[in-house]
C-alpha atoms as a PDB file:
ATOM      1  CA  UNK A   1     -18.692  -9.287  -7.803  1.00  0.00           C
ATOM      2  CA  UNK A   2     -16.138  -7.279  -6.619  1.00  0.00           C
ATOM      3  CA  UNK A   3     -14.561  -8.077  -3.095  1.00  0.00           C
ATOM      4  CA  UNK A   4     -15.198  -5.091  -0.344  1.00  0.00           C
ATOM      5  CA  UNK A   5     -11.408  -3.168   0.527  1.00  0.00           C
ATOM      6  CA  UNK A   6     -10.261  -3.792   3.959  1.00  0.00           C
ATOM      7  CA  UNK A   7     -10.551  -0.831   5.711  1.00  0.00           C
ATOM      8  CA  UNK A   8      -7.449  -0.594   7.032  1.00  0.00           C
ATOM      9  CA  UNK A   9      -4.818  -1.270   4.701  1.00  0.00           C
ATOM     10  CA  UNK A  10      -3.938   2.029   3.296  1.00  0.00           C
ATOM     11  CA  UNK A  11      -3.458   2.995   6.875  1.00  0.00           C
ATOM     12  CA  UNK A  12      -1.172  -0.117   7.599  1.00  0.00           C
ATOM     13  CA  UNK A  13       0.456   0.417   4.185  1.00  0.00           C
ATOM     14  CA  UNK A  14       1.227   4.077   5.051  1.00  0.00           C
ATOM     15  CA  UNK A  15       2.660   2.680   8.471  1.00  0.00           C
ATOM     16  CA  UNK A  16       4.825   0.436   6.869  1.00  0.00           C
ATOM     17  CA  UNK A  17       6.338   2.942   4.717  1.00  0.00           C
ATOM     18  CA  UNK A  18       6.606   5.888   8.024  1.00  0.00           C
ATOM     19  CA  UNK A  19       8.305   3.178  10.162  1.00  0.00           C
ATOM     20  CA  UNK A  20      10.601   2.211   6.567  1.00  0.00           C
ATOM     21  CA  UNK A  21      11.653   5.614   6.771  1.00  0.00           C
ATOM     22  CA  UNK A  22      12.295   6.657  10.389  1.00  0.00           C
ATOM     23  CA  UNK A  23      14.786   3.254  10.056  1.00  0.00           C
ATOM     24  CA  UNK A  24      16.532   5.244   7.082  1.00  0.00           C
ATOM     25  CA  UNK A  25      16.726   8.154   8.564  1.00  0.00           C
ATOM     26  CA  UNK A  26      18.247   6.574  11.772  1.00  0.00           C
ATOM     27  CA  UNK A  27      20.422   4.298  10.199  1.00  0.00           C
ATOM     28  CA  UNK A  28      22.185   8.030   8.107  1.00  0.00           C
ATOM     29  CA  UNK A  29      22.676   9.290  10.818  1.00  0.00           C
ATOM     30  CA  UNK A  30      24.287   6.302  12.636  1.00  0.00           C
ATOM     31  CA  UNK A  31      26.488   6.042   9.410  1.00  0.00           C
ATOM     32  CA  UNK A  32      27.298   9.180  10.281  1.00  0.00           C
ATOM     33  CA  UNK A  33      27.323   9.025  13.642  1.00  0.00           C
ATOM     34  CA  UNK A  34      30.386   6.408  12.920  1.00  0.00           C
ATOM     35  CA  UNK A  35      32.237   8.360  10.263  1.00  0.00           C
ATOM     36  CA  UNK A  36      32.263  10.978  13.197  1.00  0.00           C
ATOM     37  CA  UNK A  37      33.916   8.617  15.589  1.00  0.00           C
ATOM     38  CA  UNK A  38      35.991   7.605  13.009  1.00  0.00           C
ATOM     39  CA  UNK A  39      37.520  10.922  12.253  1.00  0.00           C
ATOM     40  CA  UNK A  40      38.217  11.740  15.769  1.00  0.00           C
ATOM     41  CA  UNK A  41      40.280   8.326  16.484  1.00  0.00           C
ATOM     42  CA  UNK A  42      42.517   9.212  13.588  1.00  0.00           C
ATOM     43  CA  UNK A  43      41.154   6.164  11.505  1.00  0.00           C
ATOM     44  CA  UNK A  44      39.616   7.535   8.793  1.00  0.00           C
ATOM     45  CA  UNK A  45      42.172  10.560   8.001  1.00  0.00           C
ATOM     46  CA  UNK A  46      45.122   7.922   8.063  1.00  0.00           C
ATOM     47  CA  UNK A  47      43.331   4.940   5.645  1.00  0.00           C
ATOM     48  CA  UNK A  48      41.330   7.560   3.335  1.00  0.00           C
ATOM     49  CA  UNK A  49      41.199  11.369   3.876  1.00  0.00           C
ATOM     50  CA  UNK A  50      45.194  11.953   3.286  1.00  0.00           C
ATOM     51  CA  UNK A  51      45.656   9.683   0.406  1.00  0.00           C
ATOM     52  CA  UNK A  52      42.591  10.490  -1.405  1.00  0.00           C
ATOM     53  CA  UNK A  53      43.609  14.465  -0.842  1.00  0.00           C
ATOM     54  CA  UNK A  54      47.336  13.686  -2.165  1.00  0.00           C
ATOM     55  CA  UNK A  55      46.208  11.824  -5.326  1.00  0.00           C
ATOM     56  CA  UNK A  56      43.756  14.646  -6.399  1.00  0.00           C
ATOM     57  CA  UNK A  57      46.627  17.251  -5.971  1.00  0.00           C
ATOM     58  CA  UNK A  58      49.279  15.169  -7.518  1.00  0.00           C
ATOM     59  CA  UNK A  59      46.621  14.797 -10.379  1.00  0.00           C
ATOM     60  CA  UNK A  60      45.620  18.352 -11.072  1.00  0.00           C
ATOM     61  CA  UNK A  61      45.284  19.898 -14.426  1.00  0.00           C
ATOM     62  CA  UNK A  62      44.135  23.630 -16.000  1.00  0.00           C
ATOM     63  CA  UNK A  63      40.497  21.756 -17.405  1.00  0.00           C
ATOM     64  CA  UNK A  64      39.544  19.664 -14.425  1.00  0.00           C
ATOM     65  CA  UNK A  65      40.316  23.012 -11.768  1.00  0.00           C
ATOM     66  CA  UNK A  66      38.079  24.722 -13.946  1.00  0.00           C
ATOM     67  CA  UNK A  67      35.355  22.708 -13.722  1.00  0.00           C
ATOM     68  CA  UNK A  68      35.911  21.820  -9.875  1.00  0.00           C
ATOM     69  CA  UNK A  69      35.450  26.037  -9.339  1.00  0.00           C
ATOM     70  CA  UNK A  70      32.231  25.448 -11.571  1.00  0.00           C
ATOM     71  CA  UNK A  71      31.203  23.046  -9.229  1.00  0.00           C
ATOM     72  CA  UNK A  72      31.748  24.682  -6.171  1.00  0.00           C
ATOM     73  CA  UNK A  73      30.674  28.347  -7.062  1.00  0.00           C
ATOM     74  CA  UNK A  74      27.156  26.702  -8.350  1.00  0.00           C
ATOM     75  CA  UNK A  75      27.006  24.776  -5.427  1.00  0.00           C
ATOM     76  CA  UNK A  76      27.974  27.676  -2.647  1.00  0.00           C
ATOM     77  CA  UNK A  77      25.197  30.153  -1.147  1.00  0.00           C
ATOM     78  CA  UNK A  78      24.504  32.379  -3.950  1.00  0.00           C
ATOM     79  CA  UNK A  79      24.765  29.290  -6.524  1.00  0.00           C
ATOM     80  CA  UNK A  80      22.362  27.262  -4.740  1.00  0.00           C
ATOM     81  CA  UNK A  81      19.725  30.207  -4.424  1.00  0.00           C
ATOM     82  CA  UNK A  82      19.673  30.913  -7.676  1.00  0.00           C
ATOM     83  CA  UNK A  83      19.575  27.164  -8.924  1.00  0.00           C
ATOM     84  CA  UNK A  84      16.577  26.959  -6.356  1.00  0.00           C
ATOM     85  CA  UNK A  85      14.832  30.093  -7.090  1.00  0.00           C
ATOM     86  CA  UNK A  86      15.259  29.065 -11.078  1.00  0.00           C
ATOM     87  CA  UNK A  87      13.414  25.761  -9.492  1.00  0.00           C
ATOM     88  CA  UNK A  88      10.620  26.450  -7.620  1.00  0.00           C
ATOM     89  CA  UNK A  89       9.591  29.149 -10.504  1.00  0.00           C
ATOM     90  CA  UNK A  90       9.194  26.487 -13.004  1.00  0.00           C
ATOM     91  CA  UNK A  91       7.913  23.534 -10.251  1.00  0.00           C
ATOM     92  CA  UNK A  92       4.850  26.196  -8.860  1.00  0.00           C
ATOM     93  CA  UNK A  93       4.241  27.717 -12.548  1.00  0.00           C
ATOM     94  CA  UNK A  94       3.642  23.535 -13.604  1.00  0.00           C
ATOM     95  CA  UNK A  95       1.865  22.824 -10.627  1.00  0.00           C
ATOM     96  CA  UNK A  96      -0.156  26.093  -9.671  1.00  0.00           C
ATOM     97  CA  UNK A  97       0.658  25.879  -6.338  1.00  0.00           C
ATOM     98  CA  UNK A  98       2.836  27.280  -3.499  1.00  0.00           C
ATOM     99  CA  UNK A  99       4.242  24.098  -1.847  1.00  0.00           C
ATOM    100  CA  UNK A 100       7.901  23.630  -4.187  1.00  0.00           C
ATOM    101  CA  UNK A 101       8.301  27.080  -3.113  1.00  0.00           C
ATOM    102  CA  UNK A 102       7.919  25.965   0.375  1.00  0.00           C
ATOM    103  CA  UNK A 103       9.271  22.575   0.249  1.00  0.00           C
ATOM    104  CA  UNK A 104      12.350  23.936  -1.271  1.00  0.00           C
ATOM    105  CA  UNK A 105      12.476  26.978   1.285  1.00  0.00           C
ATOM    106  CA  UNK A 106      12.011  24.782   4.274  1.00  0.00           C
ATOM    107  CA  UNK A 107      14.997  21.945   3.385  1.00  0.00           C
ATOM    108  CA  UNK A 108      17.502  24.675   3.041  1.00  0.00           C
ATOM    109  CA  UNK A 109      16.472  26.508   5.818  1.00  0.00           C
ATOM    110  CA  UNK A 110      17.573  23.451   7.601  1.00  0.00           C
ATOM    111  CA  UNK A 111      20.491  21.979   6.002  1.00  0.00           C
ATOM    112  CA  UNK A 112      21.885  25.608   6.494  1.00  0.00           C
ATOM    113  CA  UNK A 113      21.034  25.373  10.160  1.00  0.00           C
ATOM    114  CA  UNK A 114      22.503  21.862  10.486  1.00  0.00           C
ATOM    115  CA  UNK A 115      25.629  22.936   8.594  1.00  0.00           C
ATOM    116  CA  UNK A 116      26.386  26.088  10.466  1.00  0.00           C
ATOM    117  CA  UNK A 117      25.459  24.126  13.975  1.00  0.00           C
ATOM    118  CA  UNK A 118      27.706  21.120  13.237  1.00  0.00           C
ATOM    119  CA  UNK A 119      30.802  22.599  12.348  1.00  0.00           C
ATOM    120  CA  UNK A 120      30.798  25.122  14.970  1.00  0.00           C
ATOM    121  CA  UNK A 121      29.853  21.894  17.353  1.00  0.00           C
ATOM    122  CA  UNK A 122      32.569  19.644  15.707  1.00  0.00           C
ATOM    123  CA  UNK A 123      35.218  22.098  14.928  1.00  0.00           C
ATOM    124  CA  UNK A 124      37.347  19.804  12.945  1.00  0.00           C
ATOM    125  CA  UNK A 125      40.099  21.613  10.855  1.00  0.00           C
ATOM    126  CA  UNK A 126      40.665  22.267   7.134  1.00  0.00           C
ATOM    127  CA  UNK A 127      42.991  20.384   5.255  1.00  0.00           C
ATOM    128  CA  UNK A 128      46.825  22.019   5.564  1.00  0.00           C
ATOM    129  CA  UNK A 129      46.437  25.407   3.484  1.00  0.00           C
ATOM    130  CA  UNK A 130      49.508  23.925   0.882  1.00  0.00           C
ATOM    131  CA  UNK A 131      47.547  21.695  -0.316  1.00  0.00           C
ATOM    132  CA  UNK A 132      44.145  24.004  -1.456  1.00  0.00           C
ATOM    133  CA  UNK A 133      43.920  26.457  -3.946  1.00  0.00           C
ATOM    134  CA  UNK A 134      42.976  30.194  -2.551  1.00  0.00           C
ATOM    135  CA  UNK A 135      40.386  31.214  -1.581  1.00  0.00           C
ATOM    136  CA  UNK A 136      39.939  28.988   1.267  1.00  0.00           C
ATOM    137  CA  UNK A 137      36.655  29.103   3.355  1.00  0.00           C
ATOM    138  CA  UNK A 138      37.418  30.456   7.321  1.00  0.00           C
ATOM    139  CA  UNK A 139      34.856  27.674   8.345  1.00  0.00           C
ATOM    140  CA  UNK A 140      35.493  24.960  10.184  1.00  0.00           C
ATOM    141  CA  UNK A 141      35.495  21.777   7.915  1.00  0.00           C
ATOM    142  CA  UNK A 142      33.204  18.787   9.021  1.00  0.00           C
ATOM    143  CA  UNK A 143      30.391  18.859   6.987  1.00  0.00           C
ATOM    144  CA  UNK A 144      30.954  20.150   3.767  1.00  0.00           C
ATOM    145  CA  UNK A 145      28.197  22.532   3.690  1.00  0.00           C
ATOM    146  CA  UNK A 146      28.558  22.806  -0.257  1.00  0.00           C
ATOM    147  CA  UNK A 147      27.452  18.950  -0.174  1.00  0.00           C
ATOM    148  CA  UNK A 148      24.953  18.945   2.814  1.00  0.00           C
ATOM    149  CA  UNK A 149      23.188  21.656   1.054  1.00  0.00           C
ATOM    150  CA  UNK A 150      23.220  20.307  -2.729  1.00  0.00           C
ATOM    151  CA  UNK A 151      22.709  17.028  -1.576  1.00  0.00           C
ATOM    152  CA  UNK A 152      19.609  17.944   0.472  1.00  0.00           C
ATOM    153  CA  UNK A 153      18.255  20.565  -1.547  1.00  0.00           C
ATOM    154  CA  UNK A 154      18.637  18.676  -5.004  1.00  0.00           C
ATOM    155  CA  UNK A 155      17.054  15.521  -3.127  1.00  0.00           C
ATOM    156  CA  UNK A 156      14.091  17.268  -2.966  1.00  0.00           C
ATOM    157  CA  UNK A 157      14.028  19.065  -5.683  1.00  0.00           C
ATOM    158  CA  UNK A 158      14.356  15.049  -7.604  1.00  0.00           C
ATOM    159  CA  UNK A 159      11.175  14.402  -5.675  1.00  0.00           C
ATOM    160  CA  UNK A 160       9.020  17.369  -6.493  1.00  0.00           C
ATOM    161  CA  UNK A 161      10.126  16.154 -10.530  1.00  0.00           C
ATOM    162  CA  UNK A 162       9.387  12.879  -9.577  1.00  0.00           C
ATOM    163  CA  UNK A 163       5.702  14.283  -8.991  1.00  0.00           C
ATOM    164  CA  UNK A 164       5.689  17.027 -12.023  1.00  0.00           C
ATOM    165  CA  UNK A 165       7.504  15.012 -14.509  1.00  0.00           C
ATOM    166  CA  UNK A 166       5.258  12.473 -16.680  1.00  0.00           C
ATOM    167  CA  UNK A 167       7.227  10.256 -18.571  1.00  0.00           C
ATOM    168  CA  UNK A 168       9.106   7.433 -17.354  1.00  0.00           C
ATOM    169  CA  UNK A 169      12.464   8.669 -19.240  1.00  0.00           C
ATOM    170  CA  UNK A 170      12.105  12.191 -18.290  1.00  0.00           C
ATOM    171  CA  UNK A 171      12.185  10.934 -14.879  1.00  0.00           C
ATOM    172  CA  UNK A 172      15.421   9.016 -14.786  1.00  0.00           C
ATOM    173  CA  UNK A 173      17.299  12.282 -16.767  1.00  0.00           C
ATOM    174  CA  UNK A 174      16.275  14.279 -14.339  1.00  0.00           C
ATOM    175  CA  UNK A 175      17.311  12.279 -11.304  1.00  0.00           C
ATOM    176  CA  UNK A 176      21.037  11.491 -12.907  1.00  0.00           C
ATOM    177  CA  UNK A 177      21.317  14.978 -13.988  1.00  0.00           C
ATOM    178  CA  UNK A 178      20.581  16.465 -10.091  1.00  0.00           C
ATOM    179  CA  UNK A 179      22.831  13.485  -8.937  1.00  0.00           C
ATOM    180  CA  UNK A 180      25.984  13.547 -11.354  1.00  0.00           C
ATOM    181  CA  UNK A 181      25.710  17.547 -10.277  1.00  0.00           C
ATOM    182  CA  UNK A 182      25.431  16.376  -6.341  1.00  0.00           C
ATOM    183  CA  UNK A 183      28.692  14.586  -6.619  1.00  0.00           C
ATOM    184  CA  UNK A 184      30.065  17.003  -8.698  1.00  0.00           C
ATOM    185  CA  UNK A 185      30.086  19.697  -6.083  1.00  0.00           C
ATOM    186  CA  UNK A 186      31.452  16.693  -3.491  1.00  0.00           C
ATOM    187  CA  UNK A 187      34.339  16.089  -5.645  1.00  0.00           C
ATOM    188  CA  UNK A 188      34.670  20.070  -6.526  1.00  0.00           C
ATOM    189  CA  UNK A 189      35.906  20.732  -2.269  1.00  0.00           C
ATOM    190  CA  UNK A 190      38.198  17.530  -2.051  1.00  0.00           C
ATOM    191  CA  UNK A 191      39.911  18.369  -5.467  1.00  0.00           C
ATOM    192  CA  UNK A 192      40.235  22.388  -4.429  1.00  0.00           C
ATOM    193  CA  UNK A 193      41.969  21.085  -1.081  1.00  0.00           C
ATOM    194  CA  UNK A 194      38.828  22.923   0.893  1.00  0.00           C
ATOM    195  CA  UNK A 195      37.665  19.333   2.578  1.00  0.00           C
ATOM    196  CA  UNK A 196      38.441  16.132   3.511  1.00  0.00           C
ATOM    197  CA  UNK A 197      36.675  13.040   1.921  1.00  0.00           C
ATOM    198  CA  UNK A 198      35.229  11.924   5.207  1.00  0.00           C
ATOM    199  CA  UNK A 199      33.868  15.665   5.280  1.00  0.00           C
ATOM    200  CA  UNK A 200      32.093  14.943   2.084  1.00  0.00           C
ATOM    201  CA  UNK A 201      30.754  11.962   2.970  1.00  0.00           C
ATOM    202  CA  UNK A 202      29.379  13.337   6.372  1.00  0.00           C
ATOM    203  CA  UNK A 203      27.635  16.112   4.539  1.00  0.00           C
ATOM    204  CA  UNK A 204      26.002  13.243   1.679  1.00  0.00           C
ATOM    205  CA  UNK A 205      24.730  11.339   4.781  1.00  0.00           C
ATOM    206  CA  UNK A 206      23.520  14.123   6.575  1.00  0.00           C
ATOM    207  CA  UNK A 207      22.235  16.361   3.722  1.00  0.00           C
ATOM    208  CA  UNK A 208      19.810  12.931   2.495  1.00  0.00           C
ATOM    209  CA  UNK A 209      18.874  11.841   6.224  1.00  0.00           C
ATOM    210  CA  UNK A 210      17.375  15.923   6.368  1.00  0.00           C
ATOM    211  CA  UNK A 211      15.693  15.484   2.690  1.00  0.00           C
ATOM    212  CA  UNK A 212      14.351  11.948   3.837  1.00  0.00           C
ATOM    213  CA  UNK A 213      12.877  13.774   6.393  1.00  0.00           C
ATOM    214  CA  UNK A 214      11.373  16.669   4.270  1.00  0.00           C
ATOM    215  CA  UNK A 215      10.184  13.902   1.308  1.00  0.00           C
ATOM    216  CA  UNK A 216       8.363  11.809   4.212  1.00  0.00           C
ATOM    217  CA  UNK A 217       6.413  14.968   5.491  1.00  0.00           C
ATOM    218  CA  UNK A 218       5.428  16.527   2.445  1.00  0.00           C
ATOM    219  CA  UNK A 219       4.231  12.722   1.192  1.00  0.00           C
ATOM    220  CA  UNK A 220       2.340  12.114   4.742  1.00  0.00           C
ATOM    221  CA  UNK A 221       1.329  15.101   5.946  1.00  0.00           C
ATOM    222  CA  UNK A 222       0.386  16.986   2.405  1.00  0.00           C
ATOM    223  CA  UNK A 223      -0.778  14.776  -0.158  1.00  0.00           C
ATOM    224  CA  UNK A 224      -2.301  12.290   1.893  1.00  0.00           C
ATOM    225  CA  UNK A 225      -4.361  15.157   3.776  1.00  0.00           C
ATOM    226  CA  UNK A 226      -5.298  18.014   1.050  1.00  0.00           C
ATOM    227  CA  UNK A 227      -8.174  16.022  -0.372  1.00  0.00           C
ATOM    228  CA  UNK A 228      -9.392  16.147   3.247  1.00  0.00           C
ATOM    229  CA  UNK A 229      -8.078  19.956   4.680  1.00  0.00           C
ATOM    230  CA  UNK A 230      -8.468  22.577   1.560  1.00  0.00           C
ATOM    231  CA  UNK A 231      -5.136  24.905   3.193  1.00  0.00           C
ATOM    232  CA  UNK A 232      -2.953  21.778   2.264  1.00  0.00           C
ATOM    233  CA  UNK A 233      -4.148  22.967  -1.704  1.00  0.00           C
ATOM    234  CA  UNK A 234      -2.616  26.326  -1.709  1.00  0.00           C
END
């Protein structure tokens, strides 16, 4: 005979997992929060930023500034939407429904919001215009909006395959393929002289605290509540 379920421990399960990550989220942006500090004391530029900006000039080549531009003109405004758009085509056409469309919508609504707020907020300068290969952005440089935005965007867009994809090996491709490409655009504005490293790292922090954010509302809010509310099924 089989045992009765408790009652409540789905519920305490799903509470475990909210409070799991609000301390993620919190403990980004604290990282972050510190990297910040960091910057302004003179720490970080001194022990990382300038050397790690020196070696990747002193080691440029024709092949690797190609592919950085690749990297950062897929991973700008225009490259993004397009990536995105290509996206949430193929993520509603699988699934029949509306929410990639909106998921993806909604988490670059904000990381453009949070990128365009923080650096006017921050205002920390570019890296010395010798050392970065023209074009140079007229933005101010802490985040890196090209990694804030991949990061965040591509974060979710790993979760919605995550739900679409069935196979365990599918899976894992797609995640390494969205990450190696992440990190590519990261590595794309240090190498082109357009950012600092700590500027990088502030935008990977802040662009996966937002998509932690997006992930945990779509999970709680959405498919815990559609069998329930039949709007959540559009």
């Amino acid at each position: 005979m089989n045992s009765p379920r408790r009652p409540g421990k789905s519920g305490q399960r799903a509470g475990s997992i909210m409070v799991f990550v609000l301390a993620l989220v919190l403990g980004l942006f604290a990282v972050a929060r510190r990297l910040w500090v960091s910057v302004r004391v003179g720490g970080v530029p001194d022990a990382w930023d300038i050397p790690v900006l020196e070696w990747m000039v002193g080691h440029r080549s024709p092949a690797a500034t190609a592919v950085a531009w690749c990297f950062t003109i897929a991973g700008d405004t225009l490259g993004m939407s397009i990536i995105s758009l290509c996206l949430i085509a193929l993520f509603s056409w699988r699934t029949r429904s509306a929410w990639p469309g909106a998921l993806v919508a909604a988490t670059a609504a904000g990381s453009v919001a949070l990128t365009i707020v923080l650096k006017s907020t921050l205002g920390r300068a570019r890296p010395p215009l010798a050392e970065a290969l023209p074009p140079v952005p007229a933005s101010f440089s802490f985040p890196s909006g090209h990694t804030l935005n991949a990061v965040a965007i591509l974060s979710v867009v790993g979760y919605l395959a995550f739900l679409v994809l069935r196979t365990r090996l599918a899976r894992i491709l797609a995640l390494c393929a969205l990450g190696c490409f992440a990190l590519g655009v990261g590595w794309s504005r240090i190498y082109l002289g357009h950012h600092w490293l700590s500027d990088v790292a502030g935008g990977l922090l802040i662009g996966g605290c937002w998509a932690t954010v997006v992930i945990a509302l779509h999970h709680f809010v959405v498919l815990k509540n559609r069998r329930r509310h039949r709007w959540l099924n559009v």
